[in-house]
C-alpha atoms as a PDB file:
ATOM      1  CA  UNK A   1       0.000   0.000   0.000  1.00  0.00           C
ATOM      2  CA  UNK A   2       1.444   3.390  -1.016  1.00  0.00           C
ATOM      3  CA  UNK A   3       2.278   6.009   1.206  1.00  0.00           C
ATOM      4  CA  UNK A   4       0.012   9.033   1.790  1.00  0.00           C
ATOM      5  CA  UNK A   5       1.006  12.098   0.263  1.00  0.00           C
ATOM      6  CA  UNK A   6       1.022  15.462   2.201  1.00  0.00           C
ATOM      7  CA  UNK A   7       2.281  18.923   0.996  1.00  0.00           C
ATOM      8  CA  UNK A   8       4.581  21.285   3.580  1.00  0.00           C
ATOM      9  CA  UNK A   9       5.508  24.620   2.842  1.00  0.00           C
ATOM     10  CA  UNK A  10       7.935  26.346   5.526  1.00  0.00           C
ATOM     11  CA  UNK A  11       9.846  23.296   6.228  1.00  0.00           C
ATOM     12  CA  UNK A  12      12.997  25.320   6.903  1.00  0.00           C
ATOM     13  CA  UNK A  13      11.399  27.069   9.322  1.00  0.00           C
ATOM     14  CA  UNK A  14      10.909  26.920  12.816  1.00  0.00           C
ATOM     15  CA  UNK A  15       7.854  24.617  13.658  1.00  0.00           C
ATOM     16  CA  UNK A  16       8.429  23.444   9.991  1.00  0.00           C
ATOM     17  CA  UNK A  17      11.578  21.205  10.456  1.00  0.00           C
ATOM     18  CA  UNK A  18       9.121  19.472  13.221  1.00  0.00           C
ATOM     19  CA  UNK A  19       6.334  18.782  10.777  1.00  0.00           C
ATOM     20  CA  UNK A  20       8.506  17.090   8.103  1.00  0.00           C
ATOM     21  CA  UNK A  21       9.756  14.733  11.299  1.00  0.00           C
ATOM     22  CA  UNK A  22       6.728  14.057  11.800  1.00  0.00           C
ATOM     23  CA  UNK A  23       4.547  13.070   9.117  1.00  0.00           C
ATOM     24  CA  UNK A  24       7.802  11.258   7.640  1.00  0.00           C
ATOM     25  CA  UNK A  25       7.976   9.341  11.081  1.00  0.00           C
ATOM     26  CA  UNK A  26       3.671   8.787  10.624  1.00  0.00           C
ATOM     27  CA  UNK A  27       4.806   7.298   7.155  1.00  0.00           C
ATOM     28  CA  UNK A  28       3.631   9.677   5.085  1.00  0.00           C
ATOM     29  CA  UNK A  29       5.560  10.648   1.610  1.00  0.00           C
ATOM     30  CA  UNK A  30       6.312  14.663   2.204  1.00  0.00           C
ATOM     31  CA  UNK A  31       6.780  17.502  -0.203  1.00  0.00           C
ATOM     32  CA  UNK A  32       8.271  20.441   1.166  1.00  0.00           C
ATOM     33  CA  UNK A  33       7.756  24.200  -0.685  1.00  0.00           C
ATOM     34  CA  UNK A  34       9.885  26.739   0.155  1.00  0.00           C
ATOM     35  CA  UNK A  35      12.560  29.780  -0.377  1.00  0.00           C
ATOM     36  CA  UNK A  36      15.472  27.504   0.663  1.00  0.00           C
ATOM     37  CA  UNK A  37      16.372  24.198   1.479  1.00  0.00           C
ATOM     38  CA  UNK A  38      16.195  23.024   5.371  1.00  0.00           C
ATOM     39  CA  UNK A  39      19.311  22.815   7.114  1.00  0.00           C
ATOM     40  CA  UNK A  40      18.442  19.019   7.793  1.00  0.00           C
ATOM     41  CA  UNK A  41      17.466  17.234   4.718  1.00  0.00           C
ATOM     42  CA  UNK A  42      14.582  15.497   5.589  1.00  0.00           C
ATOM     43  CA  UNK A  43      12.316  15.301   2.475  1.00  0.00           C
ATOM     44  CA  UNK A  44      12.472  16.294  -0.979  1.00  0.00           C
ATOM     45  CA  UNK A  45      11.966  20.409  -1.277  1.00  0.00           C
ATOM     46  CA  UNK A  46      10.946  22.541  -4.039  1.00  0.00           C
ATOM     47  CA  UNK A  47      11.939  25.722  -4.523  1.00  0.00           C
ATOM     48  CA  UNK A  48       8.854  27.580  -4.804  1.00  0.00           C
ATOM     49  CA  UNK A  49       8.106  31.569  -4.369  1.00  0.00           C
ATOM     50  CA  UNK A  50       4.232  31.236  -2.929  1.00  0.00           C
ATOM     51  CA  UNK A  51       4.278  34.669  -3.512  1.00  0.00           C
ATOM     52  CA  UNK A  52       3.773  34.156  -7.327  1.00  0.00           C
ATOM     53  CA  UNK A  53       0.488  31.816  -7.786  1.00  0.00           C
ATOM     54  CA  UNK A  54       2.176  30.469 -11.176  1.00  0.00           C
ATOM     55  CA  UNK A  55       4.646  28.718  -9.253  1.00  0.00           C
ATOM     56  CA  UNK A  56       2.713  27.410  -6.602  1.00  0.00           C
ATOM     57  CA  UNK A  57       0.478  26.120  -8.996  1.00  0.00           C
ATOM     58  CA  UNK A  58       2.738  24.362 -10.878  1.00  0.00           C
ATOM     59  CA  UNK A  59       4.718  22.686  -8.314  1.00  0.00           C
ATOM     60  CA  UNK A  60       1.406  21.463  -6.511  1.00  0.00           C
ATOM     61  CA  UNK A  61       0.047  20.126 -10.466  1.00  0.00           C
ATOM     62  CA  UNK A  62       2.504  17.514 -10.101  1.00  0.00           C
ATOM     63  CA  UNK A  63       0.609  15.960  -7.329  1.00  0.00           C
ATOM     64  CA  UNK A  64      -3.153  16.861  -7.729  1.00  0.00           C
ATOM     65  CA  UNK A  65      -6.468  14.998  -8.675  1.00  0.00           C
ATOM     66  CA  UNK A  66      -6.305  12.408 -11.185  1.00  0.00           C
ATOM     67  CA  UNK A  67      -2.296  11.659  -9.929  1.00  0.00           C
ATOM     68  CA  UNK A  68      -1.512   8.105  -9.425  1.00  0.00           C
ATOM     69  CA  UNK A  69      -1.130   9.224  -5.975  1.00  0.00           C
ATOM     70  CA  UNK A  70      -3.039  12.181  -4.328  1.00  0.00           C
ATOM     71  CA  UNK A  71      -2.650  14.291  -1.796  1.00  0.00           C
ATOM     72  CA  UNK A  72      -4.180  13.885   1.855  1.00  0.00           C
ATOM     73  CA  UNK A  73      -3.866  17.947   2.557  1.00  0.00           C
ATOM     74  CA  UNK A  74      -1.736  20.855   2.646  1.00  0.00           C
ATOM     75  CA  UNK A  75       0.110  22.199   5.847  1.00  0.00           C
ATOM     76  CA  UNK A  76       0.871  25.771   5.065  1.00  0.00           C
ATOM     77  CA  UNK A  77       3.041  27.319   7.486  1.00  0.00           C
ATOM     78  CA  UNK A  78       5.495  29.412   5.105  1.00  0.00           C
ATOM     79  CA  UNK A  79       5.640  33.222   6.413  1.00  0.00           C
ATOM     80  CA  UNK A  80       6.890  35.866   7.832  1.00  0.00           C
ATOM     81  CA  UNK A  81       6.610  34.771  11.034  1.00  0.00           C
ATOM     82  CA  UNK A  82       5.998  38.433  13.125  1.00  0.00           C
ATOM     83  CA  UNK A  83       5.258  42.009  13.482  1.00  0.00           C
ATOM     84  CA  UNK A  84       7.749  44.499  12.707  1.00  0.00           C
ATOM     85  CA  UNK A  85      11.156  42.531  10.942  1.00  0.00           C
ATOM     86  CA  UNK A  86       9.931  43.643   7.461  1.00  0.00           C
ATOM     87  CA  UNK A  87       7.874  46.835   6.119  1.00  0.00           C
ATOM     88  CA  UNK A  88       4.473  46.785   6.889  1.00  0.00           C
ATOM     89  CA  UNK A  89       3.143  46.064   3.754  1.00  0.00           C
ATOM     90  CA  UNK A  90       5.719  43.570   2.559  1.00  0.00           C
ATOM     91  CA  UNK A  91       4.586  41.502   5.587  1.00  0.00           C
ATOM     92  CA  UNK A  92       1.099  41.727   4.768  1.00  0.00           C
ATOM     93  CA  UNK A  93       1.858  41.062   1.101  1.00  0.00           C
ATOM     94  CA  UNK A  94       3.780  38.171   1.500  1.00  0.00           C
ATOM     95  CA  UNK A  95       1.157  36.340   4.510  1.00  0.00           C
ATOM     96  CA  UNK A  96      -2.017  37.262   2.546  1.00  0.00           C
ATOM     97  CA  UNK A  97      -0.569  36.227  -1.036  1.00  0.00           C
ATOM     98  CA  UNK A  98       1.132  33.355  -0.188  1.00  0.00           C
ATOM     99  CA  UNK A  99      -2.204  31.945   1.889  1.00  0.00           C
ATOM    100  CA  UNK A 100      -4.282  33.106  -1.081  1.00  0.00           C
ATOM    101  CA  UNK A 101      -2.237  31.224  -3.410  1.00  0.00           C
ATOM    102  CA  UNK A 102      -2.358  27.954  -1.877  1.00  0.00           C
ATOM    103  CA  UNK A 103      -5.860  27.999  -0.754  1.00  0.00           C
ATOM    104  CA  UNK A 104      -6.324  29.163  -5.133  1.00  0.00           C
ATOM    105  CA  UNK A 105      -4.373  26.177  -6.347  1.00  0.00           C
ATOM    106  CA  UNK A 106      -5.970  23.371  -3.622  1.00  0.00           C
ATOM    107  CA  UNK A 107      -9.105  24.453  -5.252  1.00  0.00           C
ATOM    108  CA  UNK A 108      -8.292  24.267  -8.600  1.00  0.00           C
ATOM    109  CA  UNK A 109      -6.472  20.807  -8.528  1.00  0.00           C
ATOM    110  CA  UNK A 110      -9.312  19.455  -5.781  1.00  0.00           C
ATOM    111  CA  UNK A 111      -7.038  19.281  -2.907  1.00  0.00           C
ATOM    112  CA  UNK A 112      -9.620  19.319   0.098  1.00  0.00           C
ATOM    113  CA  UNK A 113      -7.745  20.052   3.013  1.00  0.00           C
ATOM    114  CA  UNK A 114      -5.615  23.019   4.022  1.00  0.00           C
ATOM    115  CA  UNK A 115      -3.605  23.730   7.559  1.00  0.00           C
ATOM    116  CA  UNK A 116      -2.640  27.388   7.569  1.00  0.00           C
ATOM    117  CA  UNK A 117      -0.700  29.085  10.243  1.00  0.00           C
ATOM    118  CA  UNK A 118      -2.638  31.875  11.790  1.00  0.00           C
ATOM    119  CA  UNK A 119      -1.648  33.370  15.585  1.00  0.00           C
ATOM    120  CA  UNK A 120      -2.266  34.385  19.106  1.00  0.00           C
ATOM    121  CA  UNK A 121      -0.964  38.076  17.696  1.00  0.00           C
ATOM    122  CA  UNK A 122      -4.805  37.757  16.092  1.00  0.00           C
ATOM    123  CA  UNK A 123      -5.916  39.087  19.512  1.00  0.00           C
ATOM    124  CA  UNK A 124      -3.748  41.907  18.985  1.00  0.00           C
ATOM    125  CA  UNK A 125      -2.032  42.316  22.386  1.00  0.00           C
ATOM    126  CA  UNK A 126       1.098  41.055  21.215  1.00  0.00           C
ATOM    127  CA  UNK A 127       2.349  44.206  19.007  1.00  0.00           C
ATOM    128  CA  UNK A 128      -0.062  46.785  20.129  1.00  0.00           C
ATOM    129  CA  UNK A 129       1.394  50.284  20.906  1.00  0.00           C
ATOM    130  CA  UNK A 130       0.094  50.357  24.101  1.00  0.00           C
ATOM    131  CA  UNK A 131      -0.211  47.150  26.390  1.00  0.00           C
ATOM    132  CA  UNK A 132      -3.883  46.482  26.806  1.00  0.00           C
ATOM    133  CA  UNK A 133      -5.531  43.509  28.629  1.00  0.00           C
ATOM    134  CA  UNK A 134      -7.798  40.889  27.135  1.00  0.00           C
ATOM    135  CA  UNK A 135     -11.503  40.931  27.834  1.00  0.00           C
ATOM    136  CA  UNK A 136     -11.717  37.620  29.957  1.00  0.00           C
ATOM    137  CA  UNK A 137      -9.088  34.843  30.295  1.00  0.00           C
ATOM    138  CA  UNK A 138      -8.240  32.428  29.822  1.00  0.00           C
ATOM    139  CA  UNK A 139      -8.457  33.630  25.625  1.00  0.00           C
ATOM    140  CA  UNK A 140     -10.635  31.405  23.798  1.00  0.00           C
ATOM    141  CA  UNK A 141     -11.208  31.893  19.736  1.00  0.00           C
ATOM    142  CA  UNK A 142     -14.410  33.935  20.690  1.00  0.00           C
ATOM    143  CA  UNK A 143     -12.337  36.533  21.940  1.00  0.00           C
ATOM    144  CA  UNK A 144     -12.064  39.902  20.065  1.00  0.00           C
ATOM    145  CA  UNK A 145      -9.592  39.929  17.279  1.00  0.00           C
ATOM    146  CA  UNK A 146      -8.125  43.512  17.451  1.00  0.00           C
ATOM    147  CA  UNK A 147      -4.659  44.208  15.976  1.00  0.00           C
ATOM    148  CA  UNK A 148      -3.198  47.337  15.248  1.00  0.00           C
ATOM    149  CA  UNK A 149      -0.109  45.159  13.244  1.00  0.00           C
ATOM    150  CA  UNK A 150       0.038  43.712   9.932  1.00  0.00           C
ATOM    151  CA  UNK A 151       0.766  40.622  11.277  1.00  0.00           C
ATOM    152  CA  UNK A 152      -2.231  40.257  13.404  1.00  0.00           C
ATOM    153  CA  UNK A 153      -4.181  41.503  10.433  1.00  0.00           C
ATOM    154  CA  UNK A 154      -2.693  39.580   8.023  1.00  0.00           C
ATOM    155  CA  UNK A 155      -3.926  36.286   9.838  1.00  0.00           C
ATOM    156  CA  UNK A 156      -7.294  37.618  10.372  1.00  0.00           C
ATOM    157  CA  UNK A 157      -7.652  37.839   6.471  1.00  0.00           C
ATOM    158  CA  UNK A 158      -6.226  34.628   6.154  1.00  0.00           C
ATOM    159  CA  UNK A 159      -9.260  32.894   8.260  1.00  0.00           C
ATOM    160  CA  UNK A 160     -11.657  34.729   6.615  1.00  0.00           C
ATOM    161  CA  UNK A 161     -10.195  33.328   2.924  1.00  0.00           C
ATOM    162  CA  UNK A 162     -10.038  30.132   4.313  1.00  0.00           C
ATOM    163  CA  UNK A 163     -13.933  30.778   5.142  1.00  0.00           C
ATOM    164  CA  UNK A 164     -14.354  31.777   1.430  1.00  0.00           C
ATOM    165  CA  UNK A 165     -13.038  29.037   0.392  1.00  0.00           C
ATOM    166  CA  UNK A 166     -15.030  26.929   1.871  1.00  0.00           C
ATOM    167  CA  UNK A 167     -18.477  28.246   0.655  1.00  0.00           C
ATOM    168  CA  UNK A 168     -16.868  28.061  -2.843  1.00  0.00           C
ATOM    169  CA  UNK A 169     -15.536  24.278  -2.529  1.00  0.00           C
ATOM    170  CA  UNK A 170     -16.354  22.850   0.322  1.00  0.00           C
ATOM    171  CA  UNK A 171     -12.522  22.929   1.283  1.00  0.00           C
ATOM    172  CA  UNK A 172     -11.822  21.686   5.014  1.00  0.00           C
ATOM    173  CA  UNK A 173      -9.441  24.868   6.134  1.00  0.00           C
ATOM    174  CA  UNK A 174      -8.154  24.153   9.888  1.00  0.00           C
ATOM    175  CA  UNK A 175      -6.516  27.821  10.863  1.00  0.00           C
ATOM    176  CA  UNK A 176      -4.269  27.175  14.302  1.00  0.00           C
ATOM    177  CA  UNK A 177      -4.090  30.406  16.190  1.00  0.00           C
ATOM    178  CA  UNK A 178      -0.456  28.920  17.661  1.00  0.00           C
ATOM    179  CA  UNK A 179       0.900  30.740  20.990  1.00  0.00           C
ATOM    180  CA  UNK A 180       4.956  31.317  21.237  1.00  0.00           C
ATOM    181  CA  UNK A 181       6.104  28.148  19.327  1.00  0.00           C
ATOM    182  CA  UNK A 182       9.041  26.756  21.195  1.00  0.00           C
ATOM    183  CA  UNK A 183      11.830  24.493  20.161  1.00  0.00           C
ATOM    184  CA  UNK A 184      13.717  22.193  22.358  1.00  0.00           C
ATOM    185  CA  UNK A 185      16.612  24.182  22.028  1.00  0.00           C
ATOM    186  CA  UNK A 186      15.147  27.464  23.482  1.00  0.00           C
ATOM    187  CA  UNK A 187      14.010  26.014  26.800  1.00  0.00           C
ATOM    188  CA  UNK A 188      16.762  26.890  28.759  1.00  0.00           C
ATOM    189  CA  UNK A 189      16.689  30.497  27.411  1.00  0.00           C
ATOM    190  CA  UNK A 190      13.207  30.615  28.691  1.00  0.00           C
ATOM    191  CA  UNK A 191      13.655  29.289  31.905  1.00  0.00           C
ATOM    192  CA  UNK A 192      16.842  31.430  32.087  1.00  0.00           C
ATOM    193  CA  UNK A 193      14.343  34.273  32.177  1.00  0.00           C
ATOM    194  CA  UNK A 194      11.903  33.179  34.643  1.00  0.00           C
ATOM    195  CA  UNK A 195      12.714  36.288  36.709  1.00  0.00           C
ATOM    196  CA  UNK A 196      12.084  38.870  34.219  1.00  0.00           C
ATOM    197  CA  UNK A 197       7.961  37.627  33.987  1.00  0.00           C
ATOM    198  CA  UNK A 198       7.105  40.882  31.988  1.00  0.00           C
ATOM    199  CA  UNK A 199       9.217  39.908  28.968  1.00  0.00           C
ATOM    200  CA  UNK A 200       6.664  37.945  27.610  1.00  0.00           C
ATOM    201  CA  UNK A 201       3.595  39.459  29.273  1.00  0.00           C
ATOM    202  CA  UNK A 202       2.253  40.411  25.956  1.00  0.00           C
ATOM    203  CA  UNK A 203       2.039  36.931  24.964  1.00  0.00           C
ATOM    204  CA  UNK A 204       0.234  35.871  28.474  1.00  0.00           C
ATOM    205  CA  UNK A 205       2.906  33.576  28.895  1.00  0.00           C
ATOM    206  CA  UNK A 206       2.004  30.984  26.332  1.00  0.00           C
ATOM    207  CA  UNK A 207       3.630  28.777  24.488  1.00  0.00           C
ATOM    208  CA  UNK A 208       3.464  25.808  22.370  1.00  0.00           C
ATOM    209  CA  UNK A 209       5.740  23.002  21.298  1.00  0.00           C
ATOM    210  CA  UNK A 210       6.898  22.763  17.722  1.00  0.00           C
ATOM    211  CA  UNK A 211       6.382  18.826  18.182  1.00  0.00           C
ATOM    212  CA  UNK A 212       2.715  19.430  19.802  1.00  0.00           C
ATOM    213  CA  UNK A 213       2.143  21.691  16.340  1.00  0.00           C
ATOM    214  CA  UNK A 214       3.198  19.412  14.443  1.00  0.00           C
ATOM    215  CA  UNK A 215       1.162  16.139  16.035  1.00  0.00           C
ATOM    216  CA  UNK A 216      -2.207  19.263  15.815  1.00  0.00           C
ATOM    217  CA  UNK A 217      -1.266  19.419  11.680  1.00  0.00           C
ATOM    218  CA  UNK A 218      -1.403  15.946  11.341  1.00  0.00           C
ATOM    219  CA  UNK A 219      -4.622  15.282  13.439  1.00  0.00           C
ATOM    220  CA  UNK A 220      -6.019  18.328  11.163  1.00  0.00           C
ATOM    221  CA  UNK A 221      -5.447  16.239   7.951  1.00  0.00           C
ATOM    222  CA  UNK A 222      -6.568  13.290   9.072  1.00  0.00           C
ATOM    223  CA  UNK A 223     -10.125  14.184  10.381  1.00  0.00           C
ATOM    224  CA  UNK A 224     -12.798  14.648   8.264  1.00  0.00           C
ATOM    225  CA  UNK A 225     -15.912  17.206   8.227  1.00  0.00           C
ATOM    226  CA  UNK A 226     -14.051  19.948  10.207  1.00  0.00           C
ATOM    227  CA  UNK A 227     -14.852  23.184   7.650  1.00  0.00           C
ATOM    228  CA  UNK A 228     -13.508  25.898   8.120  1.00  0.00           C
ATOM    229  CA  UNK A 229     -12.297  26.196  11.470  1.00  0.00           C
ATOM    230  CA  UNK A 230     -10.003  28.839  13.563  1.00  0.00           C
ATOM    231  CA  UNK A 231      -8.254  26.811  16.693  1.00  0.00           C
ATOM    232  CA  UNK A 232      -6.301  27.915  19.518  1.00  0.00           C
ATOM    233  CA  UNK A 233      -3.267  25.796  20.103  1.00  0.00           C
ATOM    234  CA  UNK A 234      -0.734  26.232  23.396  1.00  0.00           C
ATOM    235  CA  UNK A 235       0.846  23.967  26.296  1.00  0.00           C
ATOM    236  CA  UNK A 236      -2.024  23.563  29.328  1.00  0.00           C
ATOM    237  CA  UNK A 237       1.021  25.232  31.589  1.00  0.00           C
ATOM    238  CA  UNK A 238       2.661  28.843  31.022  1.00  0.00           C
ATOM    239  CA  UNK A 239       6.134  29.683  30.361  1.00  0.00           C
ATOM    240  CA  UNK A 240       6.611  31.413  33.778  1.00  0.00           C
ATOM    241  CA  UNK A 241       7.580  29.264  37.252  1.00  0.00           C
ATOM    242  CA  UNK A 242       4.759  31.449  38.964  1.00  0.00           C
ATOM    243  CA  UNK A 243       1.433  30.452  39.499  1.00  0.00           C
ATOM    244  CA  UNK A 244      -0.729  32.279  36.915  1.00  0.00           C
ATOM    245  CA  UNK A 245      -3.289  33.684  39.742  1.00  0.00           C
ATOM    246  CA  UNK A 246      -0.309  35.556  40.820  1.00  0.00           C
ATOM    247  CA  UNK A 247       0.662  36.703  37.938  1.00  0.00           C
ATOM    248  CA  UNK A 248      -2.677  37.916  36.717  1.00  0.00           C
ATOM    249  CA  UNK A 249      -3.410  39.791  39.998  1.00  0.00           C
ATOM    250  CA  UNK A 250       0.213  41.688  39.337  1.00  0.00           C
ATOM    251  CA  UNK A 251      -0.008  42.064  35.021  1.00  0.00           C
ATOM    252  CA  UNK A 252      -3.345  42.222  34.584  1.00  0.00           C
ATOM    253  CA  UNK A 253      -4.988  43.735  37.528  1.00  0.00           C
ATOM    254  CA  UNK A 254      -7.993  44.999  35.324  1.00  0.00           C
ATOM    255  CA  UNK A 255      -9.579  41.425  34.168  1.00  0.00           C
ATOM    256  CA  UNK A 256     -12.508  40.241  36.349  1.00  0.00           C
ATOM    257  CA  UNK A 257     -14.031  38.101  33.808  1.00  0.00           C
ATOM    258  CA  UNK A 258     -12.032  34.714  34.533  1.00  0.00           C
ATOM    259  CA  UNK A 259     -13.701  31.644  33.393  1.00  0.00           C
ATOM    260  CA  UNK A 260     -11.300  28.790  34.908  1.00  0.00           C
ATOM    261  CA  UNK A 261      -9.797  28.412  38.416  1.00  0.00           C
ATOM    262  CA  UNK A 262      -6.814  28.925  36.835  1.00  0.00           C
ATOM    263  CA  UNK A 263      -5.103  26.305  39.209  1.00  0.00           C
ATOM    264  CA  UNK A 264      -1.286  26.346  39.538  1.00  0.00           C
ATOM    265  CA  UNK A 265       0.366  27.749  36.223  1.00  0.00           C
ATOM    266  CA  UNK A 266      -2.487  27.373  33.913  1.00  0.00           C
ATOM    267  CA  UNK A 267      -2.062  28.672  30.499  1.00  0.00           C
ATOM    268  CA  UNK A 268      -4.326  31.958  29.820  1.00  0.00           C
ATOM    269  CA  UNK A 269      -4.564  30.529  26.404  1.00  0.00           C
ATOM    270  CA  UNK A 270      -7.334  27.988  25.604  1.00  0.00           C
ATOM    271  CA  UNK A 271      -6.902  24.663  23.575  1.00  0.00           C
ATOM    272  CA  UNK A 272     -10.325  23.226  24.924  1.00  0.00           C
ATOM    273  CA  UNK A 273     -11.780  23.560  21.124  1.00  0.00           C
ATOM    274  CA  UNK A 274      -8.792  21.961  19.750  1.00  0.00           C
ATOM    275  CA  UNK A 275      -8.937  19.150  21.969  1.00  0.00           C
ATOM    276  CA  UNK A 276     -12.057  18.763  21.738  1.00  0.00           C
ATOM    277  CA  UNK A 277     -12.710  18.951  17.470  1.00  0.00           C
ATOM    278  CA  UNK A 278      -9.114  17.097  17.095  1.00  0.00           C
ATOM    279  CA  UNK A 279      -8.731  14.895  19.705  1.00  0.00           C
ATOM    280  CA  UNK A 280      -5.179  16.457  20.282  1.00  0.00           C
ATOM    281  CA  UNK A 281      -3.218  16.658  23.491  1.00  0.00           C
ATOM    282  CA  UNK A 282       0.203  18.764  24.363  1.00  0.00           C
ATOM    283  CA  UNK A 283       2.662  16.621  25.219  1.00  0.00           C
ATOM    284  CA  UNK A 284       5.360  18.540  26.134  1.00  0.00           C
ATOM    285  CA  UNK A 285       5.927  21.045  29.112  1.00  0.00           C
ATOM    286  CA  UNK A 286       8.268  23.557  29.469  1.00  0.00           C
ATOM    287  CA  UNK A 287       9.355  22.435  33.146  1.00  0.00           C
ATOM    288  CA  UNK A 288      10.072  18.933  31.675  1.00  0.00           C
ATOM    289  CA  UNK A 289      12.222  19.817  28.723  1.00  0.00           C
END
């Protein structure tokens, strides 16, 4: 029996290098798409500019309907990956374009599912100007969206194309709103900074495994009837050694709308939905790694 086929783009990229791993270790037969070849050669790449729908077009043709061998989905997590490292508007060009472009060629060769990157910074208190608090924690995907970035915007019109694509093809679009994606190799710089809690206030101390994304992707491809679908994704725990009631009555004195008990370091951002529609777990805690 052959192999399933699934299509990566971003592989030399942070969480990316995970995902290859892992759908190559879940026997799957992986395509990577990017700007440059990983570091670790893990699968066969193409170099693609997603920018330009031409291309992605016609290195996806190779493996669309009516191949020998189709393809299960499409994990799309090639971007700029935050606020503020590029002009405004080459950020937002190069997020929104290269989404729109895959999401444009899955439809046209009848590839039916699509994961696509999208972010906490969606909620906007990541790169605001000025700190504000959220509504209630912990965050769930109800919350306001309500950036003042590119970034954050940029996502936000990514999940509403992958909602347009749905009404025009039925397309299953899963769109992970991921927290601070850590690699094993930045733990101890974390942990290093356990003292310093405000450095990543703006992020409400979450965080999220590249392996956990990765394991999310998979369970996204595999699962049918999802539609189109935004999901939080972050570790249960934070990435601060203090309990989180503590740290909420210091950071974010001005939230009285808390919906959990928010027992020892809970995370203040919620996965219930994507454990719940997936079936997905974290596995891996900061304080173990």
């Amino acid at each position: 029996m052959s192999k399933q086929r699934v299509i990566v783009t971003g592989g030399s990229g942070l969480a990316g290098k995970w995902i290859l791993k892992h759908f190559v270790e879940q026997n799957y037969e992986v395509i990577n798409l990017d700007m440059k070849v990983p570091d670790e050669s893990i699968c066969r790449t193409i170099i693609t500019d997603l920018t330009d729908l031409g291309q992605v077009h016609n290195a996806l043709s190779q493996y669309g309907s009516g191949h020998r061998q189709e393809v299960a989905g499409i994990v799309h997590f090639a971007a700029i990956p935050q606020a503020y490292t590029h002009p405004n508007e080459v950020c937002y060009r190069n997020n929104v374009m290269s989404t729109y472009n895959i999401l444009e060629a899955a439809a046209n060769l009848n590839i039916g599912k699509v994961v696509i990157a999208s972010s906490e910074s969606s909620y906007g208190i990541c790169f605001a100007n000025e700190f504000f608090e959220p509504k209630y924690i912990p965050m769930d995907e109800d919350h306001p969206q309500l950036p003042e970035d590119s970034y954050g915007l940029s996502k936000i019109v990514n999940e509403v194309a992958a909602e347009a694509f749905n009404r025009r093809t039925g397309m299953q679009v899963v769109s992970f709103r991921l927290g601070n994606i850590l690699v094993p190799e930045r733990y101890a710089e974390v942990k290093a900074r356990f003292d310093q809690p405000e450095d990543r206030l703006r992020i409400l101390w979450s965080y999220i495994d590249a392996r956990d994304v990765a394991s999310a992707c998979r369970l996204a491809i595999e699962i049918d009837g999802l539609g189109a679908i935004a999901l939080n994704l972050a570790a249960d725990d934070s990435s601060s050694d203090q309990p989180t009631l503590d740290l909420v009555k210091r950071y974010l004195p001005g939230v009285t709308d808390i919906r959990d008990s928010l027992e020892g370091r809970a995370t203040l951002l919620s996965s219930a939905k994507a454990k719940k529609m997936l079936g997905w777990q974290a596995q891996y805690k900061i304080m173990e790694q």
